[in-house]
C-alpha atoms as a PDB file:
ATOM      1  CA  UNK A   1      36.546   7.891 -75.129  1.00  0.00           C
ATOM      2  CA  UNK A   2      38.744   8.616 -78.081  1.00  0.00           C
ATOM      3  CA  UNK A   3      39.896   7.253 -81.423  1.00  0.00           C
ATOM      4  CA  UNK A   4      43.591   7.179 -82.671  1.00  0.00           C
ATOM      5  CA  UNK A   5      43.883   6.213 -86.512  1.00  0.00           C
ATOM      6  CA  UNK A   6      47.307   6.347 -87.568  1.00  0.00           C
ATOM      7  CA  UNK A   7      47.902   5.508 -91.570  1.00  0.00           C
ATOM      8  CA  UNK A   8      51.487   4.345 -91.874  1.00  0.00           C
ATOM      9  CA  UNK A   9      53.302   3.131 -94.991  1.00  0.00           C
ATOM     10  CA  UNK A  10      51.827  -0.210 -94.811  1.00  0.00           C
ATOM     11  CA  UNK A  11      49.322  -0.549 -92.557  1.00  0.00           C
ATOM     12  CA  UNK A  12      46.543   1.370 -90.785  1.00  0.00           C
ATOM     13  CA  UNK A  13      46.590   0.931 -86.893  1.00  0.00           C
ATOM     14  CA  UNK A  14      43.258   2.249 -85.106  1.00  0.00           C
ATOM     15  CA  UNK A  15      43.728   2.544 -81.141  1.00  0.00           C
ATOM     16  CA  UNK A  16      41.110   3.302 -78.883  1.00  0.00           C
ATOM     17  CA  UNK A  17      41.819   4.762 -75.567  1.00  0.00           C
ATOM     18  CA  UNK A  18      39.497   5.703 -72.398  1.00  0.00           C
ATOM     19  CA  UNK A  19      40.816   7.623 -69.483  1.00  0.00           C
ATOM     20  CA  UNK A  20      44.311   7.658 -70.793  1.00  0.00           C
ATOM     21  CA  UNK A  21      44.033   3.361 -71.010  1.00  0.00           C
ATOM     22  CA  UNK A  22      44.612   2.224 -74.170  1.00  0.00           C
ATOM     23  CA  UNK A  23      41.406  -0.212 -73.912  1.00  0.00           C
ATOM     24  CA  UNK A  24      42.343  -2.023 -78.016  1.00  0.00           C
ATOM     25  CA  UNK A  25      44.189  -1.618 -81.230  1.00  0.00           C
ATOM     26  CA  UNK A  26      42.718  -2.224 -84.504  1.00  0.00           C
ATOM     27  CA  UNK A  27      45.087  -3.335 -87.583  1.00  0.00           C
ATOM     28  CA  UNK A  28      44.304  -2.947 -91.088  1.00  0.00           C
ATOM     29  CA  UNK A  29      46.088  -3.132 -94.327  1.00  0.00           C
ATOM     30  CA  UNK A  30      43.643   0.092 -95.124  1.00  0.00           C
ATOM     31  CA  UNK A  31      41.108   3.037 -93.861  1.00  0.00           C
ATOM     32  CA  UNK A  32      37.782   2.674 -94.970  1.00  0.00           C
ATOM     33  CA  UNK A  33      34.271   3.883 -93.316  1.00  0.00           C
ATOM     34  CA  UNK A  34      33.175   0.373 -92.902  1.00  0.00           C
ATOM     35  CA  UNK A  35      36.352  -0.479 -90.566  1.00  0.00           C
ATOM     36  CA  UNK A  36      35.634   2.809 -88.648  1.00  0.00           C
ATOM     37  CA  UNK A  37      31.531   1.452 -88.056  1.00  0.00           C
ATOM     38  CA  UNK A  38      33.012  -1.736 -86.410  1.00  0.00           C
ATOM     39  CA  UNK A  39      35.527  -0.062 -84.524  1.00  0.00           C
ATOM     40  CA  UNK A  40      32.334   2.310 -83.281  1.00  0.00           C
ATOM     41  CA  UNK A  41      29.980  -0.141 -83.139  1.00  0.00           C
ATOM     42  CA  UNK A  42      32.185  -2.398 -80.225  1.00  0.00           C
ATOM     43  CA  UNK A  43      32.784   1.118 -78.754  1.00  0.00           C
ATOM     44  CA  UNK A  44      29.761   3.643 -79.144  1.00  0.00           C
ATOM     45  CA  UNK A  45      31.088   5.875 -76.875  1.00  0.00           C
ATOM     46  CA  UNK A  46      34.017   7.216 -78.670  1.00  0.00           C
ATOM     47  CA  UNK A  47      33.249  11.138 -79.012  1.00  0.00           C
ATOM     48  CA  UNK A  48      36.648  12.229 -80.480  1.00  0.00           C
ATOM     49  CA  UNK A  49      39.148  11.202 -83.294  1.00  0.00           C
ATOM     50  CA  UNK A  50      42.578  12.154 -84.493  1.00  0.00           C
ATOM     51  CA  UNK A  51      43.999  11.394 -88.010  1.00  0.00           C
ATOM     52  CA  UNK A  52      47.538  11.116 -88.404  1.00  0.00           C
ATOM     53  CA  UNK A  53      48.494   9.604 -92.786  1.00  0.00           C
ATOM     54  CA  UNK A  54      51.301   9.828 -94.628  1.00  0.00           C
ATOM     55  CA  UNK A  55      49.089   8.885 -97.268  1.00  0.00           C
ATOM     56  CA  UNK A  56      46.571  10.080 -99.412  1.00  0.00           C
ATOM     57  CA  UNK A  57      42.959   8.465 -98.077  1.00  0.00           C
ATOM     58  CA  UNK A  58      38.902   8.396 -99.702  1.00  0.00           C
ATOM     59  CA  UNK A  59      37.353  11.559 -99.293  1.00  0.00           C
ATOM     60  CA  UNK A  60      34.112   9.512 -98.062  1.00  0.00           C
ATOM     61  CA  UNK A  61      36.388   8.656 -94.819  1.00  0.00           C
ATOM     62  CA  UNK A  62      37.153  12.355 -94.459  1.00  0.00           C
ATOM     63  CA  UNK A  63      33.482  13.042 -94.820  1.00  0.00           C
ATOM     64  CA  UNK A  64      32.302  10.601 -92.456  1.00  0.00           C
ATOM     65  CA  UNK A  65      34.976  11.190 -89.403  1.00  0.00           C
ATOM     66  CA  UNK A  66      33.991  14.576 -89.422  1.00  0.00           C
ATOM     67  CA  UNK A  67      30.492  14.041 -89.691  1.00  0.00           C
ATOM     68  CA  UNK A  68      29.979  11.203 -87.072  1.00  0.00           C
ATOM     69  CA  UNK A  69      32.345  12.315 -84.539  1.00  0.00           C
ATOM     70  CA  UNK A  70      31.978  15.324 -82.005  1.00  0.00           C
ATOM     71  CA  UNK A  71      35.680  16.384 -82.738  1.00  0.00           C
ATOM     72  CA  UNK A  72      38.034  15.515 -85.771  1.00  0.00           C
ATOM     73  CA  UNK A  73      41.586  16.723 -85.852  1.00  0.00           C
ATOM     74  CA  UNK A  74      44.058  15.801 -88.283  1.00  0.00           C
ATOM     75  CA  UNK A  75      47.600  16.081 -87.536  1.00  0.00           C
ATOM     76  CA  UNK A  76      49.307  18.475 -89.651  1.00  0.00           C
ATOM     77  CA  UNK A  77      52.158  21.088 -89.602  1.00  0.00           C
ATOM     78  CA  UNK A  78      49.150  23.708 -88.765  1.00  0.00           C
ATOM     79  CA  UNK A  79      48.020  21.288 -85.688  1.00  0.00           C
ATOM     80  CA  UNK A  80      48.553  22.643 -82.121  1.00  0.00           C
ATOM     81  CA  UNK A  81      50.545  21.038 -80.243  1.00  0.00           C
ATOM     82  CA  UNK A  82      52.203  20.474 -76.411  1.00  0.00           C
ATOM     83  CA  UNK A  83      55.428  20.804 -77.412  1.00  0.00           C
ATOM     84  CA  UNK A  84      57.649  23.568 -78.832  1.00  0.00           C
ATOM     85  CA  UNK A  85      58.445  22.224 -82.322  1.00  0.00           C
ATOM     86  CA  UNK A  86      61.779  23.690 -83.785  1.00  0.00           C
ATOM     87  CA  UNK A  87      62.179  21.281 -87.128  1.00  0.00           C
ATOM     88  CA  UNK A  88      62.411  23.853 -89.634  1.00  0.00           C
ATOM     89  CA  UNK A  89      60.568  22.048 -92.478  1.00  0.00           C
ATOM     90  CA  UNK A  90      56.967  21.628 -91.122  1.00  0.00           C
ATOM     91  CA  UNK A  91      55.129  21.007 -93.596  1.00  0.00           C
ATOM     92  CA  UNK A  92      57.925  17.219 -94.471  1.00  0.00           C
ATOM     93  CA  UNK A  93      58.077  16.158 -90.843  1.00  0.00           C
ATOM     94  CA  UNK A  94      56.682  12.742 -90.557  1.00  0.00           C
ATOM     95  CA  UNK A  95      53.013  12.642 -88.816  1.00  0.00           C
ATOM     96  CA  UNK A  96      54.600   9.459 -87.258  1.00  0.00           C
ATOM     97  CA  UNK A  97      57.798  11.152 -86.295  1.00  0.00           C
ATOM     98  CA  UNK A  98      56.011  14.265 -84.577  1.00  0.00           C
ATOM     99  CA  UNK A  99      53.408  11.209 -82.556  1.00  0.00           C
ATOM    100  CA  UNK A 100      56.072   9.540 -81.406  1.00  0.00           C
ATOM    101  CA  UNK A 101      58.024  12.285 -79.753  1.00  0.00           C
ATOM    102  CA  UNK A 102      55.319  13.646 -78.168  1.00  0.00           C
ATOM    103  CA  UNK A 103      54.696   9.921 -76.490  1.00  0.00           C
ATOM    104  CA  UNK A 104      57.828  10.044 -75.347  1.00  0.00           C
ATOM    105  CA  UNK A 105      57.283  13.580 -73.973  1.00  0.00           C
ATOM    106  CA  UNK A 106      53.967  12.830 -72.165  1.00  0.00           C
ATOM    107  CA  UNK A 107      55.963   9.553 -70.571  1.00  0.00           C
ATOM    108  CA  UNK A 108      59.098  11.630 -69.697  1.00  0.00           C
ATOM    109  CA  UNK A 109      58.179  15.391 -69.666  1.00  0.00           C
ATOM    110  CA  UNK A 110      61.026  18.152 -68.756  1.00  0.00           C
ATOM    111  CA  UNK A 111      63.104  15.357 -69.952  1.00  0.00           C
ATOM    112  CA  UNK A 112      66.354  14.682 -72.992  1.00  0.00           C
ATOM    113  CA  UNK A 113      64.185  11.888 -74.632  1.00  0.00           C
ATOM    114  CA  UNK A 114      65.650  10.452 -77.670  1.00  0.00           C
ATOM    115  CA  UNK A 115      63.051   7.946 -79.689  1.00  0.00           C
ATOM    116  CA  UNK A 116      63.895   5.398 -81.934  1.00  0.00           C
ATOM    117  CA  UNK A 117      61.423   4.181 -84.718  1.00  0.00           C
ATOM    118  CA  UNK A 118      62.086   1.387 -86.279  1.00  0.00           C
ATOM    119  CA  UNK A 119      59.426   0.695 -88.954  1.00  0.00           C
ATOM    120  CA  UNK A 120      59.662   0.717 -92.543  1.00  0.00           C
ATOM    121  CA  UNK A 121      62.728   3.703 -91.990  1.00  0.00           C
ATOM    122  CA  UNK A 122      64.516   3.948 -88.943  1.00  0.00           C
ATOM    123  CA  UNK A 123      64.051   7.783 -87.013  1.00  0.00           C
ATOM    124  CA  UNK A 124      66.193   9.202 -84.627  1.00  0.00           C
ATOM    125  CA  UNK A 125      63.902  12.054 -82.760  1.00  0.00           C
ATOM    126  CA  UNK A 126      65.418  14.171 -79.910  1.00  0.00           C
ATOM    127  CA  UNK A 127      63.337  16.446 -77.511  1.00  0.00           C
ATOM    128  CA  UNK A 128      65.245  18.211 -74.512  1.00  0.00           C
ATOM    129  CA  UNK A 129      64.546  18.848 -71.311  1.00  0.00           C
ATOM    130  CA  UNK A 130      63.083  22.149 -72.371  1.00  0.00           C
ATOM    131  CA  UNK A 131      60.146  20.101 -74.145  1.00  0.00           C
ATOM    132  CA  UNK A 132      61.986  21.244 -77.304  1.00  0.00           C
ATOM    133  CA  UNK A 133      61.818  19.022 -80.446  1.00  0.00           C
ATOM    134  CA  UNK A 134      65.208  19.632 -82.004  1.00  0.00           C
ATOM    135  CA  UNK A 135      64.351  16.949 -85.115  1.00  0.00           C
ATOM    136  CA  UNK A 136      66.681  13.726 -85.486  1.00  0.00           C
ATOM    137  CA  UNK A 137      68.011  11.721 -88.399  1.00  0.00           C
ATOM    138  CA  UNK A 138      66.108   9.256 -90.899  1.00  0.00           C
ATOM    139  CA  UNK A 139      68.394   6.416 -92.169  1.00  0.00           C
ATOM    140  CA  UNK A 140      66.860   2.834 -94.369  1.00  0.00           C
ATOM    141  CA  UNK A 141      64.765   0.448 -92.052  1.00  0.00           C
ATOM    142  CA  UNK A 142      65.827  -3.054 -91.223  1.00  0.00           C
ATOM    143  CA  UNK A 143      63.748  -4.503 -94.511  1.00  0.00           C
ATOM    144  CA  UNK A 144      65.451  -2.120 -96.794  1.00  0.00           C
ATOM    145  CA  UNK A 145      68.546  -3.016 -95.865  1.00  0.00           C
ATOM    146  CA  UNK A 146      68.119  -6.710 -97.177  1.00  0.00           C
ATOM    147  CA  UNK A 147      66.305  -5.540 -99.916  1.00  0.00           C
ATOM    148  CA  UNK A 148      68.991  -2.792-101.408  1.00  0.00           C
ATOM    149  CA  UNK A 149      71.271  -5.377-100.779  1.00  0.00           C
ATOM    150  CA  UNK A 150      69.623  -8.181-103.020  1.00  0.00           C
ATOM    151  CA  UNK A 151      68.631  -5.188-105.970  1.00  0.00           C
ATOM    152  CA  UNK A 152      72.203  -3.176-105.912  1.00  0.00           C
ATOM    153  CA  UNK A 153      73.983  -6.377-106.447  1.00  0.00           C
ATOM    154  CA  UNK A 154      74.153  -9.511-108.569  1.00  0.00           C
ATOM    155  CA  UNK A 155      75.039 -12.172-106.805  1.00  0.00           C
ATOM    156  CA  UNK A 156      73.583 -11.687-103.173  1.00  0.00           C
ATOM    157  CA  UNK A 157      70.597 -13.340-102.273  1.00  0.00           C
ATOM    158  CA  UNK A 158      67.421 -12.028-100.237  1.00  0.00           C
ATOM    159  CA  UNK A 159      67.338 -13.307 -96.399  1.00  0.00           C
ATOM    160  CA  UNK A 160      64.834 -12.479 -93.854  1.00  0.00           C
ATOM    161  CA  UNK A 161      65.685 -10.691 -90.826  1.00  0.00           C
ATOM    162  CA  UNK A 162      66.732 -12.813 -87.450  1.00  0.00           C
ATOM    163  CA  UNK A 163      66.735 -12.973 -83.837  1.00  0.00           C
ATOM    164  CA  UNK A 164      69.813 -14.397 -83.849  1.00  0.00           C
ATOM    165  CA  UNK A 165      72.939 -13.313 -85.549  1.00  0.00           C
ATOM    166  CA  UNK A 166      76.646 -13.749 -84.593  1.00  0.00           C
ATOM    167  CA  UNK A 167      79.281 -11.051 -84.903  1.00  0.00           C
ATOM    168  CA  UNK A 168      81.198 -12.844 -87.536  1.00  0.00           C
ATOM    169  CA  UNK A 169      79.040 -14.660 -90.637  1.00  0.00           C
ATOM    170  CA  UNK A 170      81.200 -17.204 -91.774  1.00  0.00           C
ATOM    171  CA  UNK A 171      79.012 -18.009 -94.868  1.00  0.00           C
ATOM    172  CA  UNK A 172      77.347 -15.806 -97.150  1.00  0.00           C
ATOM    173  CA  UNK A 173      73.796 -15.294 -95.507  1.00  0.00           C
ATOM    174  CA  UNK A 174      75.573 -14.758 -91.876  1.00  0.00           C
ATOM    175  CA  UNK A 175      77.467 -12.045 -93.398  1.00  0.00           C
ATOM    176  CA  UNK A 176      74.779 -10.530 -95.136  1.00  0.00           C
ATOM    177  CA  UNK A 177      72.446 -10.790 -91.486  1.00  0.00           C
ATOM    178  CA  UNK A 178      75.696  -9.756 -89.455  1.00  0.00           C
ATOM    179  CA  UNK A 179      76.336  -6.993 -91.713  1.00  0.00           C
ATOM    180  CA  UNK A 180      72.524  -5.898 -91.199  1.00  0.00           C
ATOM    181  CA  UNK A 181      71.783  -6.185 -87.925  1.00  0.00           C
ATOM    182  CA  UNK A 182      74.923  -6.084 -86.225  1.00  0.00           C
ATOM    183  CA  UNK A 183      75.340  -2.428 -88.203  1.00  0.00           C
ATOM    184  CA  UNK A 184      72.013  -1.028 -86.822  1.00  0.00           C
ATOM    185  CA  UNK A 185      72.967  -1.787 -83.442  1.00  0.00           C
ATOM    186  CA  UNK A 186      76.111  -0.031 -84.057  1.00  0.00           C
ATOM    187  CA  UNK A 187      74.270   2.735 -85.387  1.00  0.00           C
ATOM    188  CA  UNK A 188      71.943   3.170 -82.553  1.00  0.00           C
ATOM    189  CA  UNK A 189      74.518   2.422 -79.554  1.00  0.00           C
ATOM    190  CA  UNK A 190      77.005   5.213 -81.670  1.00  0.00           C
ATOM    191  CA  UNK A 191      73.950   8.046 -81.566  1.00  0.00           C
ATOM    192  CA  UNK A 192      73.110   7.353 -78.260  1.00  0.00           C
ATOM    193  CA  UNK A 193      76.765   7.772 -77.630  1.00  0.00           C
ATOM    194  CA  UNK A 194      77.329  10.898 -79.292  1.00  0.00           C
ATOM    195  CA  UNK A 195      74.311  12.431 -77.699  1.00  0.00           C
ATOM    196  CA  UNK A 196      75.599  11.116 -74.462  1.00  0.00           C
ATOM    197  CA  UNK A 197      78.851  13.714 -74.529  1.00  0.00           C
ATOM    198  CA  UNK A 198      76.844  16.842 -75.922  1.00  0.00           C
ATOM    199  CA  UNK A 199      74.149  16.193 -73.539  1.00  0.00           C
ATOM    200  CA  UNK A 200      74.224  15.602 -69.640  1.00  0.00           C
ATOM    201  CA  UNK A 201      71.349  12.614 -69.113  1.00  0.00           C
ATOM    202  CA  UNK A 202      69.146  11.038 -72.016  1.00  0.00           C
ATOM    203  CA  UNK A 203      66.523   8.241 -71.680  1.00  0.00           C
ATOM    204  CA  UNK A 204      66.023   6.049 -74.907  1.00  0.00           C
ATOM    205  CA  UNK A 205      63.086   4.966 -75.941  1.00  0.00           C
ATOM    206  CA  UNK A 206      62.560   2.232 -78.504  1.00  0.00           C
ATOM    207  CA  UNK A 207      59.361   1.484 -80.793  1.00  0.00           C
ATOM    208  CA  UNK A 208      58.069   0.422 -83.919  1.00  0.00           C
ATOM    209  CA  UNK A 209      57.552  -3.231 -85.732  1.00  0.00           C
ATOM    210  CA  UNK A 210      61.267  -4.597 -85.584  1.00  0.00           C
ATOM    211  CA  UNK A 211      62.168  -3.139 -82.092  1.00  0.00           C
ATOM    212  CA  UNK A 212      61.954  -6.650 -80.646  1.00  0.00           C
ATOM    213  CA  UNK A 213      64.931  -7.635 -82.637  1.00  0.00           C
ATOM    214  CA  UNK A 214      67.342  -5.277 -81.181  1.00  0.00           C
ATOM    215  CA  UNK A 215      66.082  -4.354 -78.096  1.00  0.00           C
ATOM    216  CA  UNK A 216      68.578  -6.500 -75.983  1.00  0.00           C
ATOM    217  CA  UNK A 217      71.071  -6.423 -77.785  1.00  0.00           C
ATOM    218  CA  UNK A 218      72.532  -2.993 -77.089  1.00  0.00           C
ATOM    219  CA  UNK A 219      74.782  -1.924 -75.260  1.00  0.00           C
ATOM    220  CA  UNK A 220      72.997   1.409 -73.912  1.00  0.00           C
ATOM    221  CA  UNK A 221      69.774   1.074 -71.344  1.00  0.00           C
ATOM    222  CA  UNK A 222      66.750   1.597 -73.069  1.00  0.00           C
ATOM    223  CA  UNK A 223      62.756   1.631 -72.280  1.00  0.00           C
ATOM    224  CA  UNK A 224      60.625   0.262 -75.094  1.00  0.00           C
ATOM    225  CA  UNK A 225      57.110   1.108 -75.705  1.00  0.00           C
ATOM    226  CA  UNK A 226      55.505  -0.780 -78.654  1.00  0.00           C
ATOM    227  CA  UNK A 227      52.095   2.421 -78.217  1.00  0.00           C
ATOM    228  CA  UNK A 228      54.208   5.733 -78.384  1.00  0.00           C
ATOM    229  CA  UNK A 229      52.295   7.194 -81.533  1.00  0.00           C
ATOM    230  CA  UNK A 230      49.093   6.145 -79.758  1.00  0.00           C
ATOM    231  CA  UNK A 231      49.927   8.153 -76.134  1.00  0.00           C
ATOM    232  CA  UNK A 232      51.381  10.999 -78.603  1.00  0.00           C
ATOM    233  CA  UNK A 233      48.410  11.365 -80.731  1.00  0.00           C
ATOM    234  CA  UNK A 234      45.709  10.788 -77.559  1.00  0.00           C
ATOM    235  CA  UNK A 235      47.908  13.817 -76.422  1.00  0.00           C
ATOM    236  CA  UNK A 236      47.746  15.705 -78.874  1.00  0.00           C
ATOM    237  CA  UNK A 237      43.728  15.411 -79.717  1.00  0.00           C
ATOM    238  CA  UNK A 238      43.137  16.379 -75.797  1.00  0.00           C
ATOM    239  CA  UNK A 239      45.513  19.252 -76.216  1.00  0.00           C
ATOM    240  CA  UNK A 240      43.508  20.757 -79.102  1.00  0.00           C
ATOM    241  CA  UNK A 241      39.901  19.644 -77.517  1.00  0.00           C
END
C-alpha cells in the first residue's frame, strides 16, 4: 500500500492507494507528522511514500517519512522517472506539472496527451506519442483573474466565479464573469485547436479544483480526471521502488 502527499499552493492533499485503487484522499490546509500518524494509523499497511511540495515543509516531517516508512522518494528534477522529460529547466518545472503528465501518460501511454490544470494557475502540459514531455504553457488561474481585475483597477468590484455565465454581460458583474470565464474557454478550445493542426490525434484531459466549471462548456471532447497527480505520483514511486 502506498502514500501520495502532494503540497500544493494552498492545500496539502494525502492519497492513499492499494493495488493501483485509490482506496481515500486526505485534505489539509498543512503537512505535519501528526496528520501523517492518522493517515497511518486508519491504514497501517502503507510501506511506501512519495513527496511532491512546491513549498518549503518542517524538517521533523522530513525526518519522520523517512524514518517510519520502508521507502521515501521525493519528487525532484534528480527523481527517475517513466517518461522522457525534455523541459529544459528542471530544476523550475512544477512537481504538480511533472505528476500530472505522467497521470495522463499511465492512462493514455504511446499517446499525444495534452493536460489541463486548473488550480491556483492554469498549465497547459503536452506529452507525445513518443512518451515525450515537450513542456506546455502557464497562464493566471480562474481566481486570479477576478482578483487582478479588482487590484489593477479602481472601480471594478470582486465577484466570485460561476457556473453560469452568458456570452454577453449586460451589467457590470456579467461582464466582468463573461470576460473571465468565457476567455478561459476560449483559451483552452484555441490550444487545443492549434495543437490539433501541428499534431495528427490528441486526447485532452482536464483536472484540478475549478475543472467542473468549464468542463462542458467547450467546444473540444475532453476526459476529466479530478486524481491525475495521484496516478502520476503512485507511478512514479513504483517506478523508482
Amino acid at each position: 500500500m502506498n502514500l501520495t502527499i502532494d503540497i500544493g499552493n494552498t492545500r496539502t492533499k494525502l492519497a492513499v492507494i492499494g493495488n493501483s485503487d485509490l482506496m481515500e484522499v486526505f485534505i489539509e490546509e498543512d503537512i505535519s507528522t501528526s496528520v501523517i500518524q492518522e493517515v497511518l494509523h486508519k491504514y497501517p499497511l502503507i510501506k511506501k511514500v512519495i513527496l511532491s511540495t512546491v513549498r518549503k515543509i518542517d524538517t521533523t516531517v522530513y525526518t519522520y517519512l523517512k524514518s517510519t516508512f520502508g521507502y521515501f522518494v521525493e519528487l525532484n528534477e534528480f527523481t527517475k522517472l517513466p517518461i522522457e522529460n525534455l523541459y529544459k529547466t528542471k530544476n523550475t518545472l512544477g512537481k504538480d506539472r511533472l505528476a500530472a503528465v505522467v497521470g495522463a501518460n499511465n492512462i493514455f501511454p504511446n499517446m499525444n496527451v495534452l493536460v489541463i490544470d486548473m488550480g491556483t494557475a492554469i498549465t497547459y502540459d503536452f506529452i507525445n506519442e513518443n512518451n515525450q514531455f515537450l513542456g506546455g504553457n502557464i497562464s493566471p488561474g480562474l481566481e486570479m483573474r477576478y482578483k487582478a481585475l479588482n487590484h489593477f483597477t479602481r472601480q471594478l468590484p470582486l465577484f466570485e466565479k460561476e457556473n453560469d455565465f452568458e456570452l454577453i454581460g449586460d451589467n457590470t458583474k456579467g461582464a466582468i464573469v463573461s470576460g473571465v470565464q468565457n476567455g478561459i474557454i476560449f483559451e483552452i478550445d484555441g490550444y487545443i485547436n492549434e495543437l490539433k493542426i501541428k499534431f495528427d490525434e490528441i486526447i485532452t484531459i482536464l483536472t484540478g479544483g475549478d475543472a467542473i466549471f468549464f468542463d462542458k462548456k467547450l467546444k473540444n471532447t475532453i476526459f476529466v480526471n479530478s486524481n491525475l497527480n495521484f496516478i502520476g505520483l503512485n507511478r512514479i514511486l513504483e517506478y523508482n521502488t
